[in-house]
N, C-alpha and C. Protein backbone atom coordinates (compact mmCIF):
# COMPACT_ATOMS: atom_id res chain seq x y z
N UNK A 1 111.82 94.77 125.20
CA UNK A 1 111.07 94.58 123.97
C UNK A 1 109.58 94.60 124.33
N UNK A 2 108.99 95.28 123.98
CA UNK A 2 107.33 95.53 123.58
C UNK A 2 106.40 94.01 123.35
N UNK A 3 105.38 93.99 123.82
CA UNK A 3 104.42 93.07 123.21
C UNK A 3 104.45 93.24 121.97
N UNK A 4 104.51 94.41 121.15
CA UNK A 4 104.11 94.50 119.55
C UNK A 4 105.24 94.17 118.80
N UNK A 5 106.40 94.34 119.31
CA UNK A 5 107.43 93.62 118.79
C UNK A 5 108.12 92.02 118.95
N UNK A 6 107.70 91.96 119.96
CA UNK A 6 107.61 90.39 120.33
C UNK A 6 106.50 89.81 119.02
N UNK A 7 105.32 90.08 118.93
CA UNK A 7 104.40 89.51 118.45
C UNK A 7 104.96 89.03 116.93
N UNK A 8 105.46 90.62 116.27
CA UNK A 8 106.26 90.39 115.45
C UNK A 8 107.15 89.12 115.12
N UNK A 9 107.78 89.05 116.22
CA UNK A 9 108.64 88.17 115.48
C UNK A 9 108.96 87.32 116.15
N UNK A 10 107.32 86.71 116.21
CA UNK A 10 107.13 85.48 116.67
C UNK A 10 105.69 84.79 115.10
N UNK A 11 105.84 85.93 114.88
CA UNK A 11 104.97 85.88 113.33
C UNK A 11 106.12 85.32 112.23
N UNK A 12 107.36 86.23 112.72
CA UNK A 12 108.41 86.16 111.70
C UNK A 12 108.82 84.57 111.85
N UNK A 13 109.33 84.52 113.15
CA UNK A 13 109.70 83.07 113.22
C UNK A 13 108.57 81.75 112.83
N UNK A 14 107.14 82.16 112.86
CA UNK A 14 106.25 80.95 112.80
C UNK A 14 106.48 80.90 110.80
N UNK A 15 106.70 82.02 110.35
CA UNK A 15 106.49 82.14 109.11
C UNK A 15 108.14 81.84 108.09
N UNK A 16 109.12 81.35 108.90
CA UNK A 16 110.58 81.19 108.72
C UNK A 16 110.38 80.53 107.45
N UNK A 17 111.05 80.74 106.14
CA UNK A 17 111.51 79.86 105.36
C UNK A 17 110.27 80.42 104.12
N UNK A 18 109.30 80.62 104.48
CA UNK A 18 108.01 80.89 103.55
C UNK A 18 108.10 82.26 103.19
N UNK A 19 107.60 82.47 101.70
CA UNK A 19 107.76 83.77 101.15
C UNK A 19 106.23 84.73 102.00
N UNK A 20 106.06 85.55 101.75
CA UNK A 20 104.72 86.41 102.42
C UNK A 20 104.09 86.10 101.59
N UNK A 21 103.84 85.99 100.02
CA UNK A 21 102.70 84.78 99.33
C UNK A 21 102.23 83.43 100.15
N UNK A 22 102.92 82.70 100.48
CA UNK A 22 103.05 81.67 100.93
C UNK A 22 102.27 82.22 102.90
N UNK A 23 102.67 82.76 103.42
CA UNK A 23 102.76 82.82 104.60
C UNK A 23 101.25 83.62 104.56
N UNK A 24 100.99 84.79 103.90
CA UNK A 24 100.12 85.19 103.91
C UNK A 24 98.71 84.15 103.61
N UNK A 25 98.86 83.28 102.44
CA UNK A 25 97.98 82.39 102.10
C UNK A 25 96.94 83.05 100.99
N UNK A 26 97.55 83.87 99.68
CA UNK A 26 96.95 84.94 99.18
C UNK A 26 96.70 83.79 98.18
N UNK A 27 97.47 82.93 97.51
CA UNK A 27 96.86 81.55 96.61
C UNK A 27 95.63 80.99 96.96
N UNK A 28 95.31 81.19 98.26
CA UNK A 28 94.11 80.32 98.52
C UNK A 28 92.68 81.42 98.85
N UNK A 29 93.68 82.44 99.18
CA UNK A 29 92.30 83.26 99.39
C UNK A 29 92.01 83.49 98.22
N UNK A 30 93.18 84.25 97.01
CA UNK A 30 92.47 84.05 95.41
C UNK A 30 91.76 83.33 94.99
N UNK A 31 92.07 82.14 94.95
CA UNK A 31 91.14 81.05 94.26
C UNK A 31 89.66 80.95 94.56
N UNK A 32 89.31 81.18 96.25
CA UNK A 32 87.94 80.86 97.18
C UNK A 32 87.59 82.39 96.71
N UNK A 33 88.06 83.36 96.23
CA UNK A 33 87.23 84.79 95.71
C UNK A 33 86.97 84.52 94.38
N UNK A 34 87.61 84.12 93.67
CA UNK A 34 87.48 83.69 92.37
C UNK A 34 86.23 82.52 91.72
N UNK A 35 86.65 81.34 92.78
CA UNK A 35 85.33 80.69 92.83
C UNK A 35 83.93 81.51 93.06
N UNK A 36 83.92 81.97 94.46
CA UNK A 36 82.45 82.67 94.66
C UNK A 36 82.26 83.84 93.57
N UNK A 37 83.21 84.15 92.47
CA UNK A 37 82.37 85.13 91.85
C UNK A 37 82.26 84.78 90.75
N UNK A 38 82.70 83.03 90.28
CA UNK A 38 82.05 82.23 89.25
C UNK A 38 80.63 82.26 89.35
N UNK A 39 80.43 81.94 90.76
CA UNK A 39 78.97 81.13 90.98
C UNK A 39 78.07 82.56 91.34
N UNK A 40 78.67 84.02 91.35
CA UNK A 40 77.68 84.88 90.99
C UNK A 40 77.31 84.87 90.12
N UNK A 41 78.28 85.19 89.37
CA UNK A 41 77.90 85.52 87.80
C UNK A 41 77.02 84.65 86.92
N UNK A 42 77.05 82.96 87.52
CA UNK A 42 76.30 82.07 87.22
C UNK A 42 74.93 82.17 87.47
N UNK A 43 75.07 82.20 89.01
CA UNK A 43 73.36 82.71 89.26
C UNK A 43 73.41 83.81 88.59
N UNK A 44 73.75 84.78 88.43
CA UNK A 44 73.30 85.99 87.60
C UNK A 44 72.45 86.03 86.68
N UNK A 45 73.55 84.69 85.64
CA UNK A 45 72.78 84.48 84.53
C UNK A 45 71.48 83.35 84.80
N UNK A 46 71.85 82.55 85.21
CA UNK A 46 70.53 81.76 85.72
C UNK A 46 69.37 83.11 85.70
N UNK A 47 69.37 84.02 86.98
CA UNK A 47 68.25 84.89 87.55
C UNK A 47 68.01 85.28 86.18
N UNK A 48 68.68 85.89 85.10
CA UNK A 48 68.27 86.54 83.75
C UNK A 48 67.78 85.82 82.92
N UNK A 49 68.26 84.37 82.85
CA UNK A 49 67.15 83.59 82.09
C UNK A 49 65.82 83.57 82.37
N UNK A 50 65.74 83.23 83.76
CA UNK A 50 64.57 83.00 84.47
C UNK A 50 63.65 84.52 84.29
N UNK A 51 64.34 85.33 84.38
CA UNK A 51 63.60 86.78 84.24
C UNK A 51 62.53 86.84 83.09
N UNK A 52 63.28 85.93 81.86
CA UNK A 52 62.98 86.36 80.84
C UNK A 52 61.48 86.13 80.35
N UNK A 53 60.92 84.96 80.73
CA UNK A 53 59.55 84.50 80.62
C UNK A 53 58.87 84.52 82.20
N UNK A 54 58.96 85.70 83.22
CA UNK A 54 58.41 85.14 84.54
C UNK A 54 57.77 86.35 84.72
N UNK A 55 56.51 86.17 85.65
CA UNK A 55 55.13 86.99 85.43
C UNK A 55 55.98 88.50 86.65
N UNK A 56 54.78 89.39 86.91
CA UNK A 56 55.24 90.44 87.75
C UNK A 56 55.85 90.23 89.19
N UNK A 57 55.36 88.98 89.79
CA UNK A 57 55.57 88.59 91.31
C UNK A 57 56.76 87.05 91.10
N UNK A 58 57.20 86.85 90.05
CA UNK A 58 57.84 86.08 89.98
C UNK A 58 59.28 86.83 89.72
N UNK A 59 59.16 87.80 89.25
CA UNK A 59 60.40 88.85 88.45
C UNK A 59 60.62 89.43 89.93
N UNK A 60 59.86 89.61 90.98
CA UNK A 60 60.29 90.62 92.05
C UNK A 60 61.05 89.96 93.08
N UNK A 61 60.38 88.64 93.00
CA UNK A 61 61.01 87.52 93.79
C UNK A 61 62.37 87.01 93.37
N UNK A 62 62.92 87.20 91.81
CA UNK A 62 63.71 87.06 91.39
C UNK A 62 65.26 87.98 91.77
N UNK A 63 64.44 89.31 91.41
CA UNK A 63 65.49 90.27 92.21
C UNK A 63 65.57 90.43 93.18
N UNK A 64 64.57 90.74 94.14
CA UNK A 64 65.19 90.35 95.82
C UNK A 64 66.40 89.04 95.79
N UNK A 65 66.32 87.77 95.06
CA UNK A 65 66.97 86.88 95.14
C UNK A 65 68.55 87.75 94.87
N UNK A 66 68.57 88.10 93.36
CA UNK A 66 69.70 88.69 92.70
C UNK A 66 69.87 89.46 93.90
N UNK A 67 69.59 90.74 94.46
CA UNK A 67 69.80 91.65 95.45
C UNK A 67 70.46 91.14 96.65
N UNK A 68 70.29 89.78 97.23
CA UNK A 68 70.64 89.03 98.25
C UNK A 68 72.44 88.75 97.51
N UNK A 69 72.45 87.85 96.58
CA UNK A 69 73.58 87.80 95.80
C UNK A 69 74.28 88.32 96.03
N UNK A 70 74.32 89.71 95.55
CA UNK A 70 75.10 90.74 95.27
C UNK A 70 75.32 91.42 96.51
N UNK A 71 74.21 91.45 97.89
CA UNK A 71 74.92 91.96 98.80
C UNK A 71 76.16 91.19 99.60
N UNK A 72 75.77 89.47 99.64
CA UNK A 72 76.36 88.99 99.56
C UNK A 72 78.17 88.83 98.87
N UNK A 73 78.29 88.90 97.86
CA UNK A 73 79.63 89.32 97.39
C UNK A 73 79.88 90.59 97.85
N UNK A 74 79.28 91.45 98.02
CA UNK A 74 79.83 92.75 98.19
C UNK A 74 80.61 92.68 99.86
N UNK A 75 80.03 91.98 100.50
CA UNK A 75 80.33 91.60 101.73
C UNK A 75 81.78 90.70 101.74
N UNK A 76 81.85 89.76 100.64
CA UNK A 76 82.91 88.93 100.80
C UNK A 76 84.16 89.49 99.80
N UNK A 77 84.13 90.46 99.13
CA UNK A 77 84.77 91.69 98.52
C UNK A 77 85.28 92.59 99.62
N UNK A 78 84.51 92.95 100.79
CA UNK A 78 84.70 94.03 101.88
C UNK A 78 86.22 92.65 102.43
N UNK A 79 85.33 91.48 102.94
CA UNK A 79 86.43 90.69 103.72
C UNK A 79 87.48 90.81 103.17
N UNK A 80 87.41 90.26 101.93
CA UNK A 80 88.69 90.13 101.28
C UNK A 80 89.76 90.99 101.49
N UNK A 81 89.02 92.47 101.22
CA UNK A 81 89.96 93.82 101.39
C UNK A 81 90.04 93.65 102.78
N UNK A 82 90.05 93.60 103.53
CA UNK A 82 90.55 94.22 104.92
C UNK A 82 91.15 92.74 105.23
N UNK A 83 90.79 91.80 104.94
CA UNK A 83 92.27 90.66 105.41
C UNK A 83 93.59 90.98 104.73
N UNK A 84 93.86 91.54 102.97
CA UNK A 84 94.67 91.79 102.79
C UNK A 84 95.30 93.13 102.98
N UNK A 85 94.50 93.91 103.94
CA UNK A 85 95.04 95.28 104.32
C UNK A 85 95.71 94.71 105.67
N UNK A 86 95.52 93.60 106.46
CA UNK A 86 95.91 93.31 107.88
C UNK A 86 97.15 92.79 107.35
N UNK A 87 97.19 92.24 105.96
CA UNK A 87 98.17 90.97 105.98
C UNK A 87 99.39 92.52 105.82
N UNK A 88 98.78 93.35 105.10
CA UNK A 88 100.25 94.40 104.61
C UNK A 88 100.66 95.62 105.39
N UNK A 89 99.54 96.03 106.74
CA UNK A 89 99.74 96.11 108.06
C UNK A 89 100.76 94.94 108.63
N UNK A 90 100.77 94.24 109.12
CA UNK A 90 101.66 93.16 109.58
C UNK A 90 102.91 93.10 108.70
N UNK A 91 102.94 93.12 107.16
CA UNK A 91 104.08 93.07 106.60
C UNK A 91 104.86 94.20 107.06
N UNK A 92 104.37 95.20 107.25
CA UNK A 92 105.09 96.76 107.29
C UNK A 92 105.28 96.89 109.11
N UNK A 93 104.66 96.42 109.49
CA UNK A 93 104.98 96.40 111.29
C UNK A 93 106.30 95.21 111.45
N UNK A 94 106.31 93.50 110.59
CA UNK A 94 107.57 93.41 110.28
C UNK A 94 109.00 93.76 110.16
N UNK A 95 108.79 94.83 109.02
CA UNK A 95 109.77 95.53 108.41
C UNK A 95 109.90 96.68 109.54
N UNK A 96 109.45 97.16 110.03
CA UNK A 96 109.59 98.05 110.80
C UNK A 96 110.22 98.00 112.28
N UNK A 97 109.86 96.72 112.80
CA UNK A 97 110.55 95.91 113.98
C UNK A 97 111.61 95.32 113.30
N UNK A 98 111.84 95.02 111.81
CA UNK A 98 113.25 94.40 112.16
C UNK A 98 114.23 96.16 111.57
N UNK A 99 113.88 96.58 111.07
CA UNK A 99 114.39 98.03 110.61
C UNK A 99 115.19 98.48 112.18
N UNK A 100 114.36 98.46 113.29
CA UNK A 100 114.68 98.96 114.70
C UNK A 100 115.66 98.16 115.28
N UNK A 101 115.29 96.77 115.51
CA UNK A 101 116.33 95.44 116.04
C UNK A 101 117.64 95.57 114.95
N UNK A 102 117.56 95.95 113.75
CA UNK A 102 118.43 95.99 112.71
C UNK A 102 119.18 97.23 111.83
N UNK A 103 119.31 98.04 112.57
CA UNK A 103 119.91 99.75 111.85
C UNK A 103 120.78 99.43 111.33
N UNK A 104 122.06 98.87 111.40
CA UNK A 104 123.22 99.04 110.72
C UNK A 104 122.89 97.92 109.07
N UNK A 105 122.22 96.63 109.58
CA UNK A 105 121.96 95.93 108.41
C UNK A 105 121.00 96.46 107.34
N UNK A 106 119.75 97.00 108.03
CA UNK A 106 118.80 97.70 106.90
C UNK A 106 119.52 98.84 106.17
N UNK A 107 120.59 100.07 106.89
CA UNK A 107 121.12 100.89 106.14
C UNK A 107 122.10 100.30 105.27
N UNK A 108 122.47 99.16 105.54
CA UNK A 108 123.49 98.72 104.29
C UNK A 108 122.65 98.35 103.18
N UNK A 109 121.54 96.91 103.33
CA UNK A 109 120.99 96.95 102.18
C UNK A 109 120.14 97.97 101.18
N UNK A 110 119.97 99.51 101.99
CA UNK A 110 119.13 100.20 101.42
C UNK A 110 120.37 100.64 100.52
N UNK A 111 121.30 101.14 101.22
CA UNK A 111 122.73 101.80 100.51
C UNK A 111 122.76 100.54 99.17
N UNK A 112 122.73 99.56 99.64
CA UNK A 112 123.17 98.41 97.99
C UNK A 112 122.49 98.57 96.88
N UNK A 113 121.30 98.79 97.45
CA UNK A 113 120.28 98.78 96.88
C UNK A 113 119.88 100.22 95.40
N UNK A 114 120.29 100.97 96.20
CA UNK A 114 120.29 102.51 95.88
C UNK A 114 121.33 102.25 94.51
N UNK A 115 122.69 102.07 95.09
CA UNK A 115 123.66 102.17 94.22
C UNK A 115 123.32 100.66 93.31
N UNK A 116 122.64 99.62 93.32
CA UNK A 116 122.24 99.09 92.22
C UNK A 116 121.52 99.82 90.97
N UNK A 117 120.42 100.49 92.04
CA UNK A 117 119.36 101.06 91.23
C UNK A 117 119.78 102.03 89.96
N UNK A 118 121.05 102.80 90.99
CA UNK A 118 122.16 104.00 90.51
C UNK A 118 122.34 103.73 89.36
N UNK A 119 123.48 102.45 89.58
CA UNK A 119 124.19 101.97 88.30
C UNK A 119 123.04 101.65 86.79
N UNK A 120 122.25 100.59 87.42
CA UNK A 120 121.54 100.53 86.00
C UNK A 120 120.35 101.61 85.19
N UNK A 121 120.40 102.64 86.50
CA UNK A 121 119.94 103.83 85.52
C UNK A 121 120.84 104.56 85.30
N UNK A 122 122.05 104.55 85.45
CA UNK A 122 123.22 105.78 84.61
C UNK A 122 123.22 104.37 82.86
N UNK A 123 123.57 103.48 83.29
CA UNK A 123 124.08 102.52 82.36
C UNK A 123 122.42 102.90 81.35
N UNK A 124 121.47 102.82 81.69
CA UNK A 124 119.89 103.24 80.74
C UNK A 124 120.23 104.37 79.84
N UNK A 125 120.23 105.60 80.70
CA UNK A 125 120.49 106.51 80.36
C UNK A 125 121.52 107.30 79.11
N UNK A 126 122.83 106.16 79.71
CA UNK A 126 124.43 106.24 78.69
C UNK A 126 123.78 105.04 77.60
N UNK A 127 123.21 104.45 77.21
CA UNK A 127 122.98 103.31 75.92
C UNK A 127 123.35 104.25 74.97
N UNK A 128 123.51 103.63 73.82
CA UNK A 128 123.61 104.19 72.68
C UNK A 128 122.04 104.20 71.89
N UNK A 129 121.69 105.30 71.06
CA UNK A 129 120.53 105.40 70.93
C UNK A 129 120.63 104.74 69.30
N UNK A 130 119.37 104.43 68.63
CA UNK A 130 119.62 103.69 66.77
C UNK A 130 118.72 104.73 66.04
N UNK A 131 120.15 105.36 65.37
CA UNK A 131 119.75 106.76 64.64
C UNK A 131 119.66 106.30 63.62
N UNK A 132 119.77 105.21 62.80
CA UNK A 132 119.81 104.61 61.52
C UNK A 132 118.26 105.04 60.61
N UNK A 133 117.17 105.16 61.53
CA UNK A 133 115.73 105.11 61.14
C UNK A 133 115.25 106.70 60.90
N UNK A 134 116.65 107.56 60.86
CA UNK A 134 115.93 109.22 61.06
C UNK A 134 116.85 109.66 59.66
């Protein structure tokens, strides 16, 4: 077994019992993105009040401020995306180490899976349609 598969599923095992919401920690990273882009939008509006009565060197000082802001989020927007691109890298390197450790079990559930899918789209398909309205 590989370091990269070891690593795996020693991720898998630290993460036993917890859904990948849960394991990933995407509740908490939502909320802390959500917060910081309350308190942009707040200063935002703050900076636009303030805009509204403030002389030429007070308005410039204002937007450099706003400009800082916004590079700011744009930065914690970048984080955001690439922690949840690692988290779904790792989900799929997961699935992929247990796919390998696991051939005969992954081809069964894909096979179940399929013929679930099967059934309730022949059963969609066969409904009876309500001609009553034509």
């Amino acid at each position: 077994m590989n370091s990269e598969t070891q690593s795996v599923y020693d991720a898998l095992a630290a993460n036993q019992g917890k859904t990948l919401r849960e394991s990933a920690n995407f509740d908490h990273n939502r909320a802390k993105l959500l917060a910081d882009l309350k308190v942009l939008v707040a200063d935002a509006d703050k900076l636009i009040r303030e805009a509204a009565g403030a002389s030429t060197e007070q308005f410039a000082a204002l937007q450099t401020r706003m400009e800082a802001k916004l590079v700011d989020a744009r930065l914690k927007l970048a984080r955001a995306g690439s922690v949840a691109g690692d988290k779904a890298r790792q989900a799929a390197a997961a699935a992929q180490a247990y796919a390998r450790a696991r051939p005969w079990q992954t081809a069964g559930v894909l096979i179940a899976a399929g013929a679930i899918l099967g059934l309730v789209m022949s059963r969609r398909s066969s409904a009876p349609t309500d001609s009553a309205g034509q």
